[in-house]
PDB file of N, CA and C in Angstrom:
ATOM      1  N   UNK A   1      99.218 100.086  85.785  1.00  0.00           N
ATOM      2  CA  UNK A   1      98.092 100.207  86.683  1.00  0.00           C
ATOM      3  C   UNK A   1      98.586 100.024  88.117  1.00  0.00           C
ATOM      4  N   UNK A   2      98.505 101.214  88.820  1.00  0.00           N
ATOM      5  CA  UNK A   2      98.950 100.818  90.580  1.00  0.00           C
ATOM      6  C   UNK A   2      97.987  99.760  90.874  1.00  0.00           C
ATOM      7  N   UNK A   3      98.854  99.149  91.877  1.00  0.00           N
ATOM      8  CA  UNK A   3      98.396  97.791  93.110  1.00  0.00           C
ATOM      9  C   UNK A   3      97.529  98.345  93.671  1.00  0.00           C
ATOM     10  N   UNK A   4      96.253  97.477  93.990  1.00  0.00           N
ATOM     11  CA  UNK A   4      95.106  98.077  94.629  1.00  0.00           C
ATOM     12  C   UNK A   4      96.046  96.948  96.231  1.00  0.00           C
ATOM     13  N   UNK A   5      95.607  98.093  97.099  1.00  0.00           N
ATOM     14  CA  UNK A   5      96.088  97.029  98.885  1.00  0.00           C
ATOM     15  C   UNK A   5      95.076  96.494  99.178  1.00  0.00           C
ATOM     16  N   UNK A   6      95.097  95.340  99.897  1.00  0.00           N
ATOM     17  CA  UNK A   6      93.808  94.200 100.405  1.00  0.00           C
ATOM     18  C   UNK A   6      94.526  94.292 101.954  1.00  0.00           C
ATOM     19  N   UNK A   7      93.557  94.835 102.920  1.00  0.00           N
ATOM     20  CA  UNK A   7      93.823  94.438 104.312  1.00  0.00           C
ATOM     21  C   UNK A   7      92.956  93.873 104.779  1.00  0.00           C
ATOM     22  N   UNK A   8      92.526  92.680 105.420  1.00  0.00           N
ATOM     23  CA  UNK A   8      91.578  91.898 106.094  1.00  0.00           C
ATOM     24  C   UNK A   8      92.290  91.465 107.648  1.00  0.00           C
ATOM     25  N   UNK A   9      91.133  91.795 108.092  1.00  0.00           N
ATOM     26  CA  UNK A   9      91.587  91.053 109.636  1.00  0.00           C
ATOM     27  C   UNK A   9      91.080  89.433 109.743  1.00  0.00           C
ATOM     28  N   UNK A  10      91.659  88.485 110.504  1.00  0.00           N
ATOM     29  CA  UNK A  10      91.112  87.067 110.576  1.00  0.00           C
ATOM     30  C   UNK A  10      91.339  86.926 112.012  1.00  0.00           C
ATOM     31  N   UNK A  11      91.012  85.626 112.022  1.00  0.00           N
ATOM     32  CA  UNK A  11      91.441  84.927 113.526  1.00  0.00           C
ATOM     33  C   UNK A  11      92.878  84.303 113.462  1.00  0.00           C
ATOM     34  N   UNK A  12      93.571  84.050 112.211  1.00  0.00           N
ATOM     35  CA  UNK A  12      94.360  83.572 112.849  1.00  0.00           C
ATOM     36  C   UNK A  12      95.178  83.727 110.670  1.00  0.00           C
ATOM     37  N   UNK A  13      96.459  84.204 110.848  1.00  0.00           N
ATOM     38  CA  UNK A  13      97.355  83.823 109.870  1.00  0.00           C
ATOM     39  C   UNK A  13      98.337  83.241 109.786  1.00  0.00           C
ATOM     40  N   UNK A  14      98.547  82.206 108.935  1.00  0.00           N
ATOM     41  CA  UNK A  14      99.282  80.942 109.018  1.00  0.00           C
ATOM     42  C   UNK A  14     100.205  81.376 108.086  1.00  0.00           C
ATOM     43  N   UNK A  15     101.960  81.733 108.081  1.00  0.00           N
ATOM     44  CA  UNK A  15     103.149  82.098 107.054  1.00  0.00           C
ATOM     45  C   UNK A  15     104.331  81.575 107.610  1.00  0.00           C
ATOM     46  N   UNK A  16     105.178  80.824 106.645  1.00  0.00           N
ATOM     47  CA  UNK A  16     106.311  80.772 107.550  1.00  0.00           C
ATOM     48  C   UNK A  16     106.610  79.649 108.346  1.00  0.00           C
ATOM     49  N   UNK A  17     105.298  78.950 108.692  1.00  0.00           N
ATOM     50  CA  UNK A  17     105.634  77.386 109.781  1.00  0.00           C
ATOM     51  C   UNK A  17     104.751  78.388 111.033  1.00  0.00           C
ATOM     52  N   UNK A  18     104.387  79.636 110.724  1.00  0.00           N
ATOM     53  CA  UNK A  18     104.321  80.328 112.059  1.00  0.00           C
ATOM     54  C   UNK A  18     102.508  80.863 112.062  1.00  0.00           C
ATOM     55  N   UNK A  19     102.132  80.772 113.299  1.00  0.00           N
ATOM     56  CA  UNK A  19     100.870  80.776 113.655  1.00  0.00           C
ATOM     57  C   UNK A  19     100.977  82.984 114.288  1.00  0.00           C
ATOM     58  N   UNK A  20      99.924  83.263 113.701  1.00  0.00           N
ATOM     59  CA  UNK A  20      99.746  84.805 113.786  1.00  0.00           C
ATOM     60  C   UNK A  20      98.381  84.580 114.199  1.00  0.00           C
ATOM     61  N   UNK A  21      97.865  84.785 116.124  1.00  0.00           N
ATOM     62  CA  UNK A  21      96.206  84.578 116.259  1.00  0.00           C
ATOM     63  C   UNK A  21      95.878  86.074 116.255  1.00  0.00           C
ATOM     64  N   UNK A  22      94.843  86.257 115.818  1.00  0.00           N
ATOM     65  CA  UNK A  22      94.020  87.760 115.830  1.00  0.00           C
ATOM     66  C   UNK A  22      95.101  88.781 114.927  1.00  0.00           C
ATOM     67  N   UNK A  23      94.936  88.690 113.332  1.00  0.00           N
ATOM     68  CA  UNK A  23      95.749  88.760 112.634  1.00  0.00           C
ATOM     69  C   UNK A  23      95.726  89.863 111.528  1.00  0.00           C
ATOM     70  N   UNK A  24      95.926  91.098 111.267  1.00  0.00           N
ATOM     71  CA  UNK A  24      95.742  91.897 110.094  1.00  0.00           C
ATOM     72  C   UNK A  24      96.719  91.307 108.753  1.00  0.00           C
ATOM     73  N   UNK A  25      96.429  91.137 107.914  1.00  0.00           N
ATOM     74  CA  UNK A  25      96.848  90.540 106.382  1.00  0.00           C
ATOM     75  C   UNK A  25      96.684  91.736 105.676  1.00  0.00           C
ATOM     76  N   UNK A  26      98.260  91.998 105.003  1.00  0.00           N
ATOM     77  CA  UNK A  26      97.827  93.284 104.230  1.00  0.00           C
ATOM     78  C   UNK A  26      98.799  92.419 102.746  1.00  0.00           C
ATOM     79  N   UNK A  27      97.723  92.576 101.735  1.00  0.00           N
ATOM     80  CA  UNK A  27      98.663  92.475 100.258  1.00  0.00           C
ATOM     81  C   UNK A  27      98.380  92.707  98.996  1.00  0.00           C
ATOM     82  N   UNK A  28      99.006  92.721  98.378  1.00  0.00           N
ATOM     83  CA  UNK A  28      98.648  93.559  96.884  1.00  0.00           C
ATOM     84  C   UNK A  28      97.557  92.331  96.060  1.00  0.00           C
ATOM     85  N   UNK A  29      96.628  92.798  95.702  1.00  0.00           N
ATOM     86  CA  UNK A  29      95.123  92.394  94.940  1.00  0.00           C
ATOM     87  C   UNK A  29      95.894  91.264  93.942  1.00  0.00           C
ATOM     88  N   UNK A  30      96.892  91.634  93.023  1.00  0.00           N
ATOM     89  CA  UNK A  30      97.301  90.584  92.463  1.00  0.00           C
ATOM     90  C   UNK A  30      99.027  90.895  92.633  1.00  0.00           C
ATOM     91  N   UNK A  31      99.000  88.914  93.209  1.00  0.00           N
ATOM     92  CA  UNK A  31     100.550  89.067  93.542  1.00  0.00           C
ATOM     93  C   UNK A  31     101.713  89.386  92.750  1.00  0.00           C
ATOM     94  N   UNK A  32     102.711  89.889  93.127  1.00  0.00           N
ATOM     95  CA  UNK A  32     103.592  90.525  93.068  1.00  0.00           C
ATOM     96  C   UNK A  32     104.759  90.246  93.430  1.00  0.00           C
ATOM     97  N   UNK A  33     106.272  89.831  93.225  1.00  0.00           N
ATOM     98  CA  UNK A  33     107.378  90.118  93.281  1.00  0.00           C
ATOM     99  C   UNK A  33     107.786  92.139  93.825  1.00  0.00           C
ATOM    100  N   UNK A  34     108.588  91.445  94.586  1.00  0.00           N
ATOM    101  CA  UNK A  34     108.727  92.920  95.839  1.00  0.00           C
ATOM    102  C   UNK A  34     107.330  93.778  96.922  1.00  0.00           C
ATOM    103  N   UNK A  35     106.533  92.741  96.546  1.00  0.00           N
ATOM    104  CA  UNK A  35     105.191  93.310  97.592  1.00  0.00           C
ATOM    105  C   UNK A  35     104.960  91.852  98.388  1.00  0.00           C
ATOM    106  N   UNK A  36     105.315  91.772  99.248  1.00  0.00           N
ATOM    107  CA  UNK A  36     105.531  90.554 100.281  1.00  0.00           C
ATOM    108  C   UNK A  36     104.062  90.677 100.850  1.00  0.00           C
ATOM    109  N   UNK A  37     103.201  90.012 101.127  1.00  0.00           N
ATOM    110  CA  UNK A  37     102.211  90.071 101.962  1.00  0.00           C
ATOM    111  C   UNK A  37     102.618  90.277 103.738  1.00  0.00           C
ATOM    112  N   UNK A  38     102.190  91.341 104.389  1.00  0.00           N
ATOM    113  CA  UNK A  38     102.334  91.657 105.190  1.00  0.00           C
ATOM    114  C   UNK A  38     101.732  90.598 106.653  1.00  0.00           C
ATOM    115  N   UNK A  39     101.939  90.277 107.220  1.00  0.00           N
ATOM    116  CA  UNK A  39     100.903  89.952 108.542  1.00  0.00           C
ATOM    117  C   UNK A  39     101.575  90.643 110.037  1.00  0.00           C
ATOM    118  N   UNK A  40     100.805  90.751 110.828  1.00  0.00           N
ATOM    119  CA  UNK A  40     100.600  91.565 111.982  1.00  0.00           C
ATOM    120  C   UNK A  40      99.900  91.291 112.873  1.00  0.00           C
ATOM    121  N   UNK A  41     100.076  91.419 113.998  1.00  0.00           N
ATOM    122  CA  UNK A  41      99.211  91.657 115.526  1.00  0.00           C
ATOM    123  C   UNK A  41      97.860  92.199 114.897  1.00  0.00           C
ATOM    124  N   UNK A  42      96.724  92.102 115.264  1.00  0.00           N
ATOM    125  CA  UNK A  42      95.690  93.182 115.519  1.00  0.00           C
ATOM    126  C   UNK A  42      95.803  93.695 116.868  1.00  0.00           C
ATOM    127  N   UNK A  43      95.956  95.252 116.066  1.00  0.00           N
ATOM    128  CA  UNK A  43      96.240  96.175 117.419  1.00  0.00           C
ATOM    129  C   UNK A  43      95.039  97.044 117.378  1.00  0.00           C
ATOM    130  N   UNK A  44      94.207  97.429 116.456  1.00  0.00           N
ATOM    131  CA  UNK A  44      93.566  98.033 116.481  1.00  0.00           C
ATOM    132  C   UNK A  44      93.097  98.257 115.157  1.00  0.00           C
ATOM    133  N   UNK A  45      91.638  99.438 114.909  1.00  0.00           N
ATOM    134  CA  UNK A  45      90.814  99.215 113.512  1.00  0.00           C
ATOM    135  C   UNK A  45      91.603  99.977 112.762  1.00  0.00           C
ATOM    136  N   UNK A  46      91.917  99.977 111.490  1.00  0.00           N
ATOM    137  CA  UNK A  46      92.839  99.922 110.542  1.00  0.00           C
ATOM    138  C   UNK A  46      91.817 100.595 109.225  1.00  0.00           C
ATOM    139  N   UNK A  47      91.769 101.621 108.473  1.00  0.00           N
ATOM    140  CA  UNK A  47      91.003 102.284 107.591  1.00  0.00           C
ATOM    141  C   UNK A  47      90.885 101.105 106.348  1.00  0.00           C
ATOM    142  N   UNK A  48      89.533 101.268 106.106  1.00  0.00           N
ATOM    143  CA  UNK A  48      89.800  99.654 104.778  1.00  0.00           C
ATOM    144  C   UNK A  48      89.553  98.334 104.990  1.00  0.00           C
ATOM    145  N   UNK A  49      89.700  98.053 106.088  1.00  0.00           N
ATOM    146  CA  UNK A  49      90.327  96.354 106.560  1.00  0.00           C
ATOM    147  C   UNK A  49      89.085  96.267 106.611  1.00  0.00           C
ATOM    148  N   UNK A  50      88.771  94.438 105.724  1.00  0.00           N
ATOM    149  CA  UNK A  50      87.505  93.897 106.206  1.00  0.00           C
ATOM    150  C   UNK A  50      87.865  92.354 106.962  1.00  0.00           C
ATOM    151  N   UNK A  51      86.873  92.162 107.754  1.00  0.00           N
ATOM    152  CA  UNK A  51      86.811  91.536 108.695  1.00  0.00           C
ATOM    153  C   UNK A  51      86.270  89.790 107.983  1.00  0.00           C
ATOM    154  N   UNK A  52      87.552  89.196 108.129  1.00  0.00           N
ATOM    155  CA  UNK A  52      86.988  87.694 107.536  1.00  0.00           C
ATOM    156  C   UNK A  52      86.721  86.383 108.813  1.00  0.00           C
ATOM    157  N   UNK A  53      85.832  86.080 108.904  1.00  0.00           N
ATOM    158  CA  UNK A  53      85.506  85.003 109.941  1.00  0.00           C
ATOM    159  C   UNK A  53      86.615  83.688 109.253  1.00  0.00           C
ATOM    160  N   UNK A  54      88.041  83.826 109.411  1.00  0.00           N
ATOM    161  CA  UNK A  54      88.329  82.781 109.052  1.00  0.00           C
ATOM    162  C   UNK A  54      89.759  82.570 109.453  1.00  0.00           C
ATOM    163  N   UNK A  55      90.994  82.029 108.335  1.00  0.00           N
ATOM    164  CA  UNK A  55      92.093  82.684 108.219  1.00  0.00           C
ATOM    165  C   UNK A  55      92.602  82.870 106.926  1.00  0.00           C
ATOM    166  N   UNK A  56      93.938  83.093 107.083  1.00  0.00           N
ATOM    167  CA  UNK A  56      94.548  83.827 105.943  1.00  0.00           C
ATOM    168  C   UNK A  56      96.197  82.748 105.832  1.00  0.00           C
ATOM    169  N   UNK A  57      96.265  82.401 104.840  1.00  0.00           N
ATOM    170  CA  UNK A  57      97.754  81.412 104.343  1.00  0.00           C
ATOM    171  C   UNK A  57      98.330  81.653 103.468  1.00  0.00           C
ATOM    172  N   UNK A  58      99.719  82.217 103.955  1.00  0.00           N
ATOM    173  CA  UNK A  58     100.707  83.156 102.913  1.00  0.00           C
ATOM    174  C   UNK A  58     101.257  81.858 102.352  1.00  0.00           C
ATOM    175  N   UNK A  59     101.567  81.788 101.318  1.00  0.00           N
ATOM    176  CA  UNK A  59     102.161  80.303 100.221  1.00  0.00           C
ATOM    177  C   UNK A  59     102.589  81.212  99.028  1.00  0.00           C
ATOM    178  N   UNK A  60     103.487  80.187  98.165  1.00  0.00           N
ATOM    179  CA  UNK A  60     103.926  80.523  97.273  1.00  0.00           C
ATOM    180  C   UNK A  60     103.137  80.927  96.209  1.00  0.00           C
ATOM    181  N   UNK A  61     102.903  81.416  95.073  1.00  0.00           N
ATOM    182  CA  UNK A  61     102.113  81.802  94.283  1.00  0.00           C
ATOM    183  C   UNK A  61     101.553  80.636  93.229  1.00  0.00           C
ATOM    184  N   UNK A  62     100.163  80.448  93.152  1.00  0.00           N
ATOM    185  CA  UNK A  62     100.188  79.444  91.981  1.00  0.00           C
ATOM    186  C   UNK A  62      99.400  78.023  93.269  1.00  0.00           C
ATOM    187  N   UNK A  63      99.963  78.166  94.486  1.00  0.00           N
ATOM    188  CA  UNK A  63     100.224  77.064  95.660  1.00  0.00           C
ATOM    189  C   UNK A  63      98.414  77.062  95.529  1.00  0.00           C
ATOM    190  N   UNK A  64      98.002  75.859  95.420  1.00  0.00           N
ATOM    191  CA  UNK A  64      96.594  74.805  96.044  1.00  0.00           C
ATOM    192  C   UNK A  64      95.943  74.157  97.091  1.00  0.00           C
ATOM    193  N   UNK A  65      95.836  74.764  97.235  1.00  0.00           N
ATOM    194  CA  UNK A  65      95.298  74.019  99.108  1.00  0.00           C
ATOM    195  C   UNK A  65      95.014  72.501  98.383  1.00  0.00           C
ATOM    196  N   UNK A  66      95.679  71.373  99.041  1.00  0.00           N
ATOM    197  CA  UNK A  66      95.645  69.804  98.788  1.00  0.00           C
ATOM    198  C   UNK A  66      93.958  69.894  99.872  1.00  0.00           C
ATOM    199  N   UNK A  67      93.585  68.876  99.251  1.00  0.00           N
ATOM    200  CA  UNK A  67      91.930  68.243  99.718  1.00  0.00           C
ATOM    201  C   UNK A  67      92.184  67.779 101.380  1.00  0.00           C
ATOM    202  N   UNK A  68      93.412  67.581 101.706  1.00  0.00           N
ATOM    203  CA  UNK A  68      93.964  67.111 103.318  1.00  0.00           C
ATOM    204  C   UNK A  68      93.858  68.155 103.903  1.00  0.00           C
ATOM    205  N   UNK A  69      94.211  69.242 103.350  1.00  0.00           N
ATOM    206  CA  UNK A  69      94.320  70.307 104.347  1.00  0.00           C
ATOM    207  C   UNK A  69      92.691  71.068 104.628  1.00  0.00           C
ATOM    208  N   UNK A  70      91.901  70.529 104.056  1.00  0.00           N
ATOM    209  CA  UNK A  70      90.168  70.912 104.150  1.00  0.00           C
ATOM    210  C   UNK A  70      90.089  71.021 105.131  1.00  0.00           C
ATOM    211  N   UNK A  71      89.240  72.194 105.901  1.00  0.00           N
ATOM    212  CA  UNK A  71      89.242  72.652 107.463  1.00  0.00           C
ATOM    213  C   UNK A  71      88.134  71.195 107.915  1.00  0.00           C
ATOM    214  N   UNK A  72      88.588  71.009 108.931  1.00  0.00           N
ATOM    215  CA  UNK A  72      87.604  69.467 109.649  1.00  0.00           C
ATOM    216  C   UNK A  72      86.275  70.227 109.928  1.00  0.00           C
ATOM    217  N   UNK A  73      85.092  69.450 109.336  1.00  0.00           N
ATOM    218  CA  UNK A  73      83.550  69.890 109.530  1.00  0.00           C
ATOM    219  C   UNK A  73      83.485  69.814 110.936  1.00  0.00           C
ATOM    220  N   UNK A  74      84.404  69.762 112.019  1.00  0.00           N
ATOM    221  CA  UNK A  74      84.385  70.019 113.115  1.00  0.00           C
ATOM    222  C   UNK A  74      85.481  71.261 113.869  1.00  0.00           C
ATOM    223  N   UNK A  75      85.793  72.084 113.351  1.00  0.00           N
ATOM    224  CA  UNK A  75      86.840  73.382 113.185  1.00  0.00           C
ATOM    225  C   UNK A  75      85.832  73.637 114.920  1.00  0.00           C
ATOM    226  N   UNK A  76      84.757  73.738 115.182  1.00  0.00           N
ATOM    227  CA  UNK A  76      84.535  74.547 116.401  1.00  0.00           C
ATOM    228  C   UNK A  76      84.169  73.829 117.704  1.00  0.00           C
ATOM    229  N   UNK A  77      85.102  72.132 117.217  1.00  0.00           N
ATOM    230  CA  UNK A  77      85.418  71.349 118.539  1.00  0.00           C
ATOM    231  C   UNK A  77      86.421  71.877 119.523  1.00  0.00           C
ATOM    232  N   UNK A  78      86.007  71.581 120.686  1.00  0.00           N
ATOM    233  CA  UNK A  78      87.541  72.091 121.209  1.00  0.00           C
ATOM    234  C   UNK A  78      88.567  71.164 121.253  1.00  0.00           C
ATOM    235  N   UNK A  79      89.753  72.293 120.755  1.00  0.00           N
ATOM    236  CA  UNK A  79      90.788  72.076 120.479  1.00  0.00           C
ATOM    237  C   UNK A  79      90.951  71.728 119.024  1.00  0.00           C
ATOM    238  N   UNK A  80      90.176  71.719 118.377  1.00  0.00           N
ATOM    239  CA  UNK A  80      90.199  71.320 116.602  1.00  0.00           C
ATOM    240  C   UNK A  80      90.634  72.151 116.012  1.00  0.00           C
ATOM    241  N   UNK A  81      90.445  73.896 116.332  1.00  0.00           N
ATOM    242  CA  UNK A  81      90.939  74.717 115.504  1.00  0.00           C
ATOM    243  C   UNK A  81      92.017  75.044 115.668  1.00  0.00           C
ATOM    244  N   UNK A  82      92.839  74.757 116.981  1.00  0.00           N
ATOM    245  CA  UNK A  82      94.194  75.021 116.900  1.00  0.00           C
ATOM    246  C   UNK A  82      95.176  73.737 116.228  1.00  0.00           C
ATOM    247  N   UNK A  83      94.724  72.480 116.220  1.00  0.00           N
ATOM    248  CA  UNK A  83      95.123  71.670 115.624  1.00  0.00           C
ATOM    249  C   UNK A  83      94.958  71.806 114.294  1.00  0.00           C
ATOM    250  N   UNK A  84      94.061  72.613 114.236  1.00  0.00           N
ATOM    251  CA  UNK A  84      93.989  72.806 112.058  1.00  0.00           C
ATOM    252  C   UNK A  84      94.988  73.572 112.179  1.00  0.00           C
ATOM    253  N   UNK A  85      95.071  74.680 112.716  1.00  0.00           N
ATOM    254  CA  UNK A  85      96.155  76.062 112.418  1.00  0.00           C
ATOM    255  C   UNK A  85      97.905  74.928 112.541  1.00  0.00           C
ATOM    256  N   UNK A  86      97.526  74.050 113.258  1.00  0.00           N
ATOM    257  CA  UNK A  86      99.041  73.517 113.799  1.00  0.00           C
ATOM    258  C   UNK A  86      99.415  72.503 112.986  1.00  0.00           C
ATOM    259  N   UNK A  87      98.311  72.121 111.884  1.00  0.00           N
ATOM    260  CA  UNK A  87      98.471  71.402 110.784  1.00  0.00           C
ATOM    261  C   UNK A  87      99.218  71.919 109.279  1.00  0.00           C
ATOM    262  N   UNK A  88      98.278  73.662 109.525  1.00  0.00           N
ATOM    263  CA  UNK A  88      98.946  73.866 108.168  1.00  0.00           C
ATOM    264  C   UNK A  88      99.974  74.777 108.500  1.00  0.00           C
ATOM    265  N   UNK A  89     100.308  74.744 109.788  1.00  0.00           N
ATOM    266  CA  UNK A  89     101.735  75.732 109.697  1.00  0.00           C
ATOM    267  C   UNK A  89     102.968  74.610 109.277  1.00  0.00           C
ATOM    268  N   UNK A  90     102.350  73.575 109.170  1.00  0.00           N
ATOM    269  CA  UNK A  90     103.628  72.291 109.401  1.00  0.00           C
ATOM    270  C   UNK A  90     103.537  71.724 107.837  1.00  0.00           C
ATOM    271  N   UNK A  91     102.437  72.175 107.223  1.00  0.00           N
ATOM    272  CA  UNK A  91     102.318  71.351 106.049  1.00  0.00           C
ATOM    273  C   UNK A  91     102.439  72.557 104.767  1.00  0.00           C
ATOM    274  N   UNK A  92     101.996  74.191 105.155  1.00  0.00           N
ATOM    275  CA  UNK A  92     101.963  75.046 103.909  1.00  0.00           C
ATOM    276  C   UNK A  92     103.892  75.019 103.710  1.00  0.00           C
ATOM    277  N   UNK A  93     103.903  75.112 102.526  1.00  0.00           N
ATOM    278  CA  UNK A  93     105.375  75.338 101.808  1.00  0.00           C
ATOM    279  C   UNK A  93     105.472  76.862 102.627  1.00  0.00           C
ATOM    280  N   UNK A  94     107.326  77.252 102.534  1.00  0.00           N
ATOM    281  CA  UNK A  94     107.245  78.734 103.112  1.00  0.00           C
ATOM    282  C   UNK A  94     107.358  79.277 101.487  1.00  0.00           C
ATOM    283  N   UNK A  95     107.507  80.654 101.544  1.00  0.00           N
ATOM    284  CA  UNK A  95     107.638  81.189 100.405  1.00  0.00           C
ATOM    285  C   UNK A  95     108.999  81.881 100.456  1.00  0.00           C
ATOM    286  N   UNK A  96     110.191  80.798  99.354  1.00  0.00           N
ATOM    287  CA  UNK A  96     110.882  81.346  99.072  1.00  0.00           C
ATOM    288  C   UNK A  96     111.495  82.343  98.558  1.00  0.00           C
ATOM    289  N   UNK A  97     112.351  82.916  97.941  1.00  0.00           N
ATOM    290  CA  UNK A  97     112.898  84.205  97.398  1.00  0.00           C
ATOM    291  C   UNK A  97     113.392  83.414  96.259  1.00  0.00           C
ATOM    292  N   UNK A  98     113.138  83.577  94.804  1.00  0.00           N
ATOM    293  CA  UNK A  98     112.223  85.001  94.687  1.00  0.00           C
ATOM    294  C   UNK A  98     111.045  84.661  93.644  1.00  0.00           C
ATOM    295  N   UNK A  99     110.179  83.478  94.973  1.00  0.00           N
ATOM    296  CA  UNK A  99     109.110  83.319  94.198  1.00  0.00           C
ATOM    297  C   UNK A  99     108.276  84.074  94.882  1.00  0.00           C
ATOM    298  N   UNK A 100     107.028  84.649  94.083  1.00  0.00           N
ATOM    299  CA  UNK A 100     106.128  85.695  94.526  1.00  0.00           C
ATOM    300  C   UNK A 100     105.308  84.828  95.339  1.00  0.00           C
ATOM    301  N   UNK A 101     104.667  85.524  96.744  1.00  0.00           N
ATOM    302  CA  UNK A 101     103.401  85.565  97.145  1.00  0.00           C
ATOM    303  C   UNK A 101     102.203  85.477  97.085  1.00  0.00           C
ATOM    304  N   UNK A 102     101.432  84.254  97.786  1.00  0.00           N
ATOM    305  CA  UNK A 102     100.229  84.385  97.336  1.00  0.00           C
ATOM    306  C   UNK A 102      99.619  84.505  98.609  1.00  0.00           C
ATOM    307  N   UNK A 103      98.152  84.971  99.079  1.00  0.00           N
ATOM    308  CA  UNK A 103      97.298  84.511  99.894  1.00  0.00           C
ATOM    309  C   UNK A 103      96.251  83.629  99.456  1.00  0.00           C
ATOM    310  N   UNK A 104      95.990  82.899 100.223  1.00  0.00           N
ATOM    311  CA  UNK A 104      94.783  81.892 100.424  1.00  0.00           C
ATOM    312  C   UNK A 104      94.088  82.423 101.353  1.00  0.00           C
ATOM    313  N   UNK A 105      92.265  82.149 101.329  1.00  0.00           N
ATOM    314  CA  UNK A 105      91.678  82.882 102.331  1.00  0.00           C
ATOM    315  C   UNK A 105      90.899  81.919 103.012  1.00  0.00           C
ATOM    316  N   UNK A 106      90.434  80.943 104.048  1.00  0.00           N
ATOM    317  CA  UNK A 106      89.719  80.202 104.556  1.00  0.00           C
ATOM    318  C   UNK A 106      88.502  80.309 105.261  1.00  0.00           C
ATOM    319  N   UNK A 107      87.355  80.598 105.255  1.00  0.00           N
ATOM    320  CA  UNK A 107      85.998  81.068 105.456  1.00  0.00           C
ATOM    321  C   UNK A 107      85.686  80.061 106.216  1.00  0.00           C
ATOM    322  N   UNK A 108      85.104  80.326 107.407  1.00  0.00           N
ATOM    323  CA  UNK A 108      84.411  79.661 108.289  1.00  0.00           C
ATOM    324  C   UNK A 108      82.457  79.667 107.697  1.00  0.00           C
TER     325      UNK A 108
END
């Protein structure tokens, strides 16, 4: 059965230790070995892509968001949401080789 592609745009994708703000996420529906989840600039509208009020966290496959990393019921203090993003770039595992990819999706 071919890979169905998932592209969503967010505010912000967290992979790597590394912060991606205004972010297209492109990856295969169910993860995969040799289909890396993509992330990107938003440069512009993209055929497909739906639009998530949130972000997006590339992790290893199988990986659980721990109850610490729960977005703070205050995410739209200032300065809170970059301190969340600056939390889990420091705390998500990266995704080694050659364990597969997962996304996590975070909804505002």
């Amino acid at each position: 059965m071919p890979q169905t592609m998932i592209s969503v745009r967010v505010h912000a994708a967290v992979a790597h230790g590394r912060i991606t703000r205004n972010a297209i996420v492109r990856y295969p529906s169910d993860p995969q070995t040799g289909i890396p989840p993509l992330v990107k600039p938003f440069e512009g509208e993209i055929h497909s892509t739906v639009d998530l009020n949130g972000i997006a966290l590339i992790v290893p496959s199988g990986y659980r968001l721990p109850e610490s990393l729960t977005p703070p019921a205050t995410i739209t203090a200032p300065g809170a949401f970059e301190a969340y993003l600056t939390l889990l770039a420091s705390e998500i595992p990266p995704v080694i080789e050659p364990d597969t990819a997962g996304v996590i999706t975070i909804e505002f």
